[in-house]
C-alpha atoms as a PDB file:
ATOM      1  CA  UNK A   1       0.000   0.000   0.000  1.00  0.00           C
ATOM      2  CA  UNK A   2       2.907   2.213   1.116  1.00  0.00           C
ATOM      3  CA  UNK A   3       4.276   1.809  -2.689  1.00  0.00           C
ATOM      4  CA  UNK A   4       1.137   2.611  -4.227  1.00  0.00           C
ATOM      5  CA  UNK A   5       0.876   5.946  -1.821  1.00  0.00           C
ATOM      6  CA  UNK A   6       4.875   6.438  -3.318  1.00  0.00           C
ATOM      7  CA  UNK A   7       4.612   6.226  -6.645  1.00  0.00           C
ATOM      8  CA  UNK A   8       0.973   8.605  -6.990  1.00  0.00           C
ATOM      9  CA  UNK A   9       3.120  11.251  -4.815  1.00  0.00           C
ATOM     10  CA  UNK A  10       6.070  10.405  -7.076  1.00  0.00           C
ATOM     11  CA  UNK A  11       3.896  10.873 -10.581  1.00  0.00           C
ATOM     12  CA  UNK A  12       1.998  13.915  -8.917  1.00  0.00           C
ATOM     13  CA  UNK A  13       4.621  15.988  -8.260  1.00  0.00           C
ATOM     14  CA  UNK A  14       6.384  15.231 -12.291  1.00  0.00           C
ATOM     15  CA  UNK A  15       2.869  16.103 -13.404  1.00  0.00           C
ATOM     16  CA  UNK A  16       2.889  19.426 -11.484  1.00  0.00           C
ATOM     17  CA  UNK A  17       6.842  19.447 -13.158  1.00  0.00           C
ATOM     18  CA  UNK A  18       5.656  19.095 -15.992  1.00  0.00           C
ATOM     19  CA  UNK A  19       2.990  21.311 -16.083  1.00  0.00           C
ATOM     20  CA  UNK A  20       5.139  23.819 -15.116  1.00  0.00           C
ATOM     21  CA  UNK A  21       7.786  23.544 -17.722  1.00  0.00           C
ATOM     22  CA  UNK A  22       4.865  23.529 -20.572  1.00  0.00           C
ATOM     23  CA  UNK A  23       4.091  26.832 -19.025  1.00  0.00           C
ATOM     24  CA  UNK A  24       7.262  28.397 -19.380  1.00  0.00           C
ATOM     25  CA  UNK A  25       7.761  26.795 -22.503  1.00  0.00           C
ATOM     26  CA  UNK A  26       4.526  28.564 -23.627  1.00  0.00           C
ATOM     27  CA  UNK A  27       5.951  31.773 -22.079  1.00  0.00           C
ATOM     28  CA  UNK A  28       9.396  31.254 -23.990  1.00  0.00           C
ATOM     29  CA  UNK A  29       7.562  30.603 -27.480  1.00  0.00           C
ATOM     30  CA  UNK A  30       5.490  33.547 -27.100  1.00  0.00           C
ATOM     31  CA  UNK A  31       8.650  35.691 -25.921  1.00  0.00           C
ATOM     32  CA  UNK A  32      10.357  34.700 -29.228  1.00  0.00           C
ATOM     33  CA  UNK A  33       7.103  35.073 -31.444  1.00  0.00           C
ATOM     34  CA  UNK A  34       7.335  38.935 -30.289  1.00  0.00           C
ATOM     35  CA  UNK A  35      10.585  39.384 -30.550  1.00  0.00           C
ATOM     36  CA  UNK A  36      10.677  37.621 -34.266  1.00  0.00           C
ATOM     37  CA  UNK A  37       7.761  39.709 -35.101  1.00  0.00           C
ATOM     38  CA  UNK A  38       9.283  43.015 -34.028  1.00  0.00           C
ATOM     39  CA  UNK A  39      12.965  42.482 -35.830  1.00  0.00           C
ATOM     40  CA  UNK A  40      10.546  41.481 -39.062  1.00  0.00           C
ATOM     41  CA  UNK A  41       9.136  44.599 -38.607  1.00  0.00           C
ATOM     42  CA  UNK A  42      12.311  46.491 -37.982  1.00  0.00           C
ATOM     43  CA  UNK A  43      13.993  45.010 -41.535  1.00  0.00           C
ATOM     44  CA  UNK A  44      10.739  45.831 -43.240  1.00  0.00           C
ATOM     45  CA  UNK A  45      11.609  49.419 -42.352  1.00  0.00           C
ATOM     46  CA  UNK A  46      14.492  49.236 -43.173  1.00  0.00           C
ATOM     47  CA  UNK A  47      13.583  47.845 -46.883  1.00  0.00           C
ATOM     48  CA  UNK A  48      10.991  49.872 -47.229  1.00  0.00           C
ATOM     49  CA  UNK A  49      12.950  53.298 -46.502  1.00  0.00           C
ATOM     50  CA  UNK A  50      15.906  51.748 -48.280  1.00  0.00           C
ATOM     51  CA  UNK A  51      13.838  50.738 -51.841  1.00  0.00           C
ATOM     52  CA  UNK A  52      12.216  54.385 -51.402  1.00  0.00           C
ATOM     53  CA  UNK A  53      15.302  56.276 -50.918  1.00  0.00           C
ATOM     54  CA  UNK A  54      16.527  53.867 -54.224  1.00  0.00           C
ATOM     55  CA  UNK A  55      13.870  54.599 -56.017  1.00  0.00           C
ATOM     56  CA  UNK A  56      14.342  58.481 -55.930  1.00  0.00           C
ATOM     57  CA  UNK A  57      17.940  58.131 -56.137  1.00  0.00           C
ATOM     58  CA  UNK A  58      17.070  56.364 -59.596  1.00  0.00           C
ATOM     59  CA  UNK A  59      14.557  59.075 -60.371  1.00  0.00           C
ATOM     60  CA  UNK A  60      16.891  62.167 -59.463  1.00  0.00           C
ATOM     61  CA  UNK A  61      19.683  60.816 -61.265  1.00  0.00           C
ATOM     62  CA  UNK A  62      18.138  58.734 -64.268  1.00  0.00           C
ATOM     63  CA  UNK A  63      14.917  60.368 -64.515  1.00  0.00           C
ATOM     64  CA  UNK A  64      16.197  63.460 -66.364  1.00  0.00           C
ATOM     65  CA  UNK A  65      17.400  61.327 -69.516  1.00  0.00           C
ATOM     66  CA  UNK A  66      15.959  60.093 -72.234  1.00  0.00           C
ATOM     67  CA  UNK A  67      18.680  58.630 -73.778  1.00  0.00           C
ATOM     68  CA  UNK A  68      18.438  55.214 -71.658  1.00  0.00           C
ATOM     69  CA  UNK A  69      19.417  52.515 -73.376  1.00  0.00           C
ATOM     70  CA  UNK A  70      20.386  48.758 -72.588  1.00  0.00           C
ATOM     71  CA  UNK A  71      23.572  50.062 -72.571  1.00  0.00           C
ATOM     72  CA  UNK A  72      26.816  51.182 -70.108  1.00  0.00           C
ATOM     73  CA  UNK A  73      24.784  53.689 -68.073  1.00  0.00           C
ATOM     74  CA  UNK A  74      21.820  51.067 -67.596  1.00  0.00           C
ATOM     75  CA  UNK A  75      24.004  48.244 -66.816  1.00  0.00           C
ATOM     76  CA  UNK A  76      25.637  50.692 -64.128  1.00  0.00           C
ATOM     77  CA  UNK A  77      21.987  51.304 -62.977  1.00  0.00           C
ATOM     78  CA  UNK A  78      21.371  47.621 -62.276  1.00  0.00           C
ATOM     79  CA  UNK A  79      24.749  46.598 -60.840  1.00  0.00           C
ATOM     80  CA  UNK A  80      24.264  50.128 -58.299  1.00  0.00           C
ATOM     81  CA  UNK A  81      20.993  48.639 -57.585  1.00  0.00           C
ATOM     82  CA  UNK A  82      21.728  44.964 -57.004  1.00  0.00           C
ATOM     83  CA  UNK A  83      24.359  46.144 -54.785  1.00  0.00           C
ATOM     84  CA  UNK A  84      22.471  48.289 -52.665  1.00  0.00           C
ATOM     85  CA  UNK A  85      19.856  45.474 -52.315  1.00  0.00           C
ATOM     86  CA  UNK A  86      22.592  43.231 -50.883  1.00  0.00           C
ATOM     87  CA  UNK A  87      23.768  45.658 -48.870  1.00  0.00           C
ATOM     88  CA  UNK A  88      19.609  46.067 -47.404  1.00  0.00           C
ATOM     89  CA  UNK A  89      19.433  42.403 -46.944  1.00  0.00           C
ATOM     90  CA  UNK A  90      23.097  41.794 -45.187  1.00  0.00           C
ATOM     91  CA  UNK A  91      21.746  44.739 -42.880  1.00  0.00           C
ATOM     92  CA  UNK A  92      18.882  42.797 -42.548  1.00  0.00           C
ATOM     93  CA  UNK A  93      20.912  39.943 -42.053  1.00  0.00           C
ATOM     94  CA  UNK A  94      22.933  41.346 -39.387  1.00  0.00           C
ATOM     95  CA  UNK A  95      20.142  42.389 -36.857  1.00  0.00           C
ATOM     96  CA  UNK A  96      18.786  38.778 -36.740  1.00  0.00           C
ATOM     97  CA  UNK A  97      22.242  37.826 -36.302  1.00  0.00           C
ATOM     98  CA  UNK A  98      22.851  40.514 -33.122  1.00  0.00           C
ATOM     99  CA  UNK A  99      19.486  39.160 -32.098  1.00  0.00           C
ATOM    100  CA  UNK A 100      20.854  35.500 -31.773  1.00  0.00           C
ATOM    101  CA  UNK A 101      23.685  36.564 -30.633  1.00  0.00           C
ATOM    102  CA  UNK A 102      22.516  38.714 -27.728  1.00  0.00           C
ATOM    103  CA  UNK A 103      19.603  36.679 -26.834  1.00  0.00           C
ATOM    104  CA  UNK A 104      20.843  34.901 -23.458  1.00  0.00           C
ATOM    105  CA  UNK A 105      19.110  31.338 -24.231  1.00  0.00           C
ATOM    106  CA  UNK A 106      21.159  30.785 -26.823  1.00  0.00           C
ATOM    107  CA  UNK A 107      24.596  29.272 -26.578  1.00  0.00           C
ATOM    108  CA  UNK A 108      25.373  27.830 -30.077  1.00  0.00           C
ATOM    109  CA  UNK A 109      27.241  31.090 -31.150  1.00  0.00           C
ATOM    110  CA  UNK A 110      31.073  31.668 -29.468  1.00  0.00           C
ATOM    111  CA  UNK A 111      31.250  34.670 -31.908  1.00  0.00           C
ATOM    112  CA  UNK A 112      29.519  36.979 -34.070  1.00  0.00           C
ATOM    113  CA  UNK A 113      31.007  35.705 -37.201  1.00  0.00           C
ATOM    114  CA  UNK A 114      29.182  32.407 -36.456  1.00  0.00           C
ATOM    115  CA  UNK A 115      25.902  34.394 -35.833  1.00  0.00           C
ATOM    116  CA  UNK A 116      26.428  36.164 -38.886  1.00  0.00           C
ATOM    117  CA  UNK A 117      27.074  33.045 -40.569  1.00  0.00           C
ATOM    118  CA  UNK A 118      24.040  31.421 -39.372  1.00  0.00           C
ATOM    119  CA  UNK A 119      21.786  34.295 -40.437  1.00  0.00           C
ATOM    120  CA  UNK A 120      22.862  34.792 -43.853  1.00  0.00           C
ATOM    121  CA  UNK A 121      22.100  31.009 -44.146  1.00  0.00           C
ATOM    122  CA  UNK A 122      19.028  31.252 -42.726  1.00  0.00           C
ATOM    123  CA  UNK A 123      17.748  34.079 -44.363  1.00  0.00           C
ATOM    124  CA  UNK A 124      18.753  33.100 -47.694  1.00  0.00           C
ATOM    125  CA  UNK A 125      16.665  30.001 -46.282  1.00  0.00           C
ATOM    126  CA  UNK A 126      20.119  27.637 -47.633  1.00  0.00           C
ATOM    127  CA  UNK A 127      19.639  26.010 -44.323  1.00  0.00           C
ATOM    128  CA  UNK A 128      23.040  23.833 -44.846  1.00  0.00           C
ATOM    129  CA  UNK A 129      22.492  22.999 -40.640  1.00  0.00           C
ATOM    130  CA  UNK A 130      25.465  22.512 -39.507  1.00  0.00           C
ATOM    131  CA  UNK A 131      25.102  25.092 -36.812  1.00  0.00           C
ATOM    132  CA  UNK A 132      21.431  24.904 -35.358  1.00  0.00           C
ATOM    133  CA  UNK A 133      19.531  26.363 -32.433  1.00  0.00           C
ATOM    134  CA  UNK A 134      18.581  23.489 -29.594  1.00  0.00           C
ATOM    135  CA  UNK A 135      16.756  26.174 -27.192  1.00  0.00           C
ATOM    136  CA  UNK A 136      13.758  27.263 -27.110  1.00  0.00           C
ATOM    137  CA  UNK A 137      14.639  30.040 -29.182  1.00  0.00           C
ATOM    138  CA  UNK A 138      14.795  28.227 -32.372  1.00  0.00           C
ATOM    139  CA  UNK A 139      11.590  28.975 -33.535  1.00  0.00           C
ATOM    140  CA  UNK A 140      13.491  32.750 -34.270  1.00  0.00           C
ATOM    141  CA  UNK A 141      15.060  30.945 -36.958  1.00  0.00           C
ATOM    142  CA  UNK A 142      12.028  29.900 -39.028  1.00  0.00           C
ATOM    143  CA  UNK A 143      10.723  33.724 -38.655  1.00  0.00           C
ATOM    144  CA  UNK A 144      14.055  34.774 -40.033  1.00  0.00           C
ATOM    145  CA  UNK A 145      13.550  32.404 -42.856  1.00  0.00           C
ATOM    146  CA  UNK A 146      10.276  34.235 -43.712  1.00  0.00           C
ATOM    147  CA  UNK A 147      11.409  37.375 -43.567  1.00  0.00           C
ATOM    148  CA  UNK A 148      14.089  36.602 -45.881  1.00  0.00           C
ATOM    149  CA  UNK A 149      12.160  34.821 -48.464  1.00  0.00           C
ATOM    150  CA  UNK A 150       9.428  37.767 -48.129  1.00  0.00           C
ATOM    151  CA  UNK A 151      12.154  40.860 -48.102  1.00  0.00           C
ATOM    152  CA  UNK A 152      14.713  39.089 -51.443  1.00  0.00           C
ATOM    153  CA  UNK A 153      10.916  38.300 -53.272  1.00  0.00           C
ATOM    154  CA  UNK A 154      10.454  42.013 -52.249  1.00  0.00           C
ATOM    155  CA  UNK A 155      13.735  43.079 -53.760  1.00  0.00           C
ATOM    156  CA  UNK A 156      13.118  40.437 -57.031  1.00  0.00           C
ATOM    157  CA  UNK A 157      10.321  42.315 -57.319  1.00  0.00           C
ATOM    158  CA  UNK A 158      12.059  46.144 -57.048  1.00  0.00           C
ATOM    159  CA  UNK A 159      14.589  45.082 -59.415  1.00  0.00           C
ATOM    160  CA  UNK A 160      12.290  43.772 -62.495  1.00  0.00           C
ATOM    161  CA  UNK A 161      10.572  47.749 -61.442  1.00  0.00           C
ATOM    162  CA  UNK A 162      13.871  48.722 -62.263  1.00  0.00           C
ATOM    163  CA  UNK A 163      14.654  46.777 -65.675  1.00  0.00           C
ATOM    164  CA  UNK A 164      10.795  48.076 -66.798  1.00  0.00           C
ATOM    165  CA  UNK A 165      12.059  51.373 -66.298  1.00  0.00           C
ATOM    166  CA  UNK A 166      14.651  51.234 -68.811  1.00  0.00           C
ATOM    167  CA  UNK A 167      12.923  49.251 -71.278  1.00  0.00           C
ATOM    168  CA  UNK A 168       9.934  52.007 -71.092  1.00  0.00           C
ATOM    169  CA  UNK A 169      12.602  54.730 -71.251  1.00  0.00           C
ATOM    170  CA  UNK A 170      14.163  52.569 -74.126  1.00  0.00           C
ATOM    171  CA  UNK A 171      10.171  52.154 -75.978  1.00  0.00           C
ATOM    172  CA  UNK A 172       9.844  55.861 -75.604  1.00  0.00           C
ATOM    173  CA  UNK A 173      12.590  56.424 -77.575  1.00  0.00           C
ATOM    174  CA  UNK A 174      12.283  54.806 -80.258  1.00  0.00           C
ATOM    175  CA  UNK A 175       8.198  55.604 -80.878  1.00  0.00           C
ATOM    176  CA  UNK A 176       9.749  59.297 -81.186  1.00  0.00           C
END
């Protein structure tokens, strides 16, 4: 009888355990759901400002001419642009990566380089997993992949804006 008495106290007080760690566990997922939703919104921002300040950049300094061609002065146009893109999304890149690596839970990254690292990968979603997350925290990681695949289809996107640009600067040309 004493056993019985043993092992309900025994299985009573893992159930109250593990009660408790599903709590915090909730507590911890909805911690990183915030946080991944507010560094998405921060790199949104940040593309959103960045494409617009592009875009009048390309006005100011293209939209004057109407000799635009497919030629050395559009191909500058695209390479300028293409660069500044990857220098929006390694931004982007880099404030997940300070968020990994500042985030106390998480002990996979000695250095920033390997936060960096990690980011790029997972933003890019190339997900080549040979450094992962094992805390809680890891569901960061599939946010970051979103925003990445959401913020480069965003930039796709700019950059065809961009080649329509010439090729209607290009159309207008020749109909005159």
């Amino acid at each position: 009888m004493y056993l019985i008495f043993l092992s309900k106290d025994i299985l009573g007080s893992t159930i109250k355990k593990a009660n408790l760690d599903f709590k915090s566990n909730q507590l911890a997922m909805l911690f990183n759901i915030i946080i991944g939703l507010f560094v998405i919104g921060i790199t949104v921002i940040i593309q959103g400002y960045g494409t617009n300040f592009w875009l009048h950049h390309i006005e100011d300094t293209y939209g004057k001419l109407t000799d635009i061609r497919f030629n050395k002065q559009s191909s500058k146009l695209l390479i300028f642009t293409s660069f500044f893109l990857l220098i929006l999304h390694f931004i982007e890149s880099a404030i997940w990566a300070f968020t990994f690596y500042l985030l106390p839970g998480i002990t996979e990254f000695e250095s920033l380089e390997k936060a960096i690292y990690f980011s790029l990968v997972t933003f890019t979603t190339l997900g080549y997993g040979e450094i992962t997350i094992s805390s809680t925290n890891r569901i960061l990681a599939g946010f970051e992949a979103i925003n990445g695949i959401l913020l480069i289809g965003w930039s796709t996107a700019f950059m065809f804006s961009v080649v329509q640009y010439i090729w209607k600067r290009e159309f207008k040309k020749e109909d005159q």
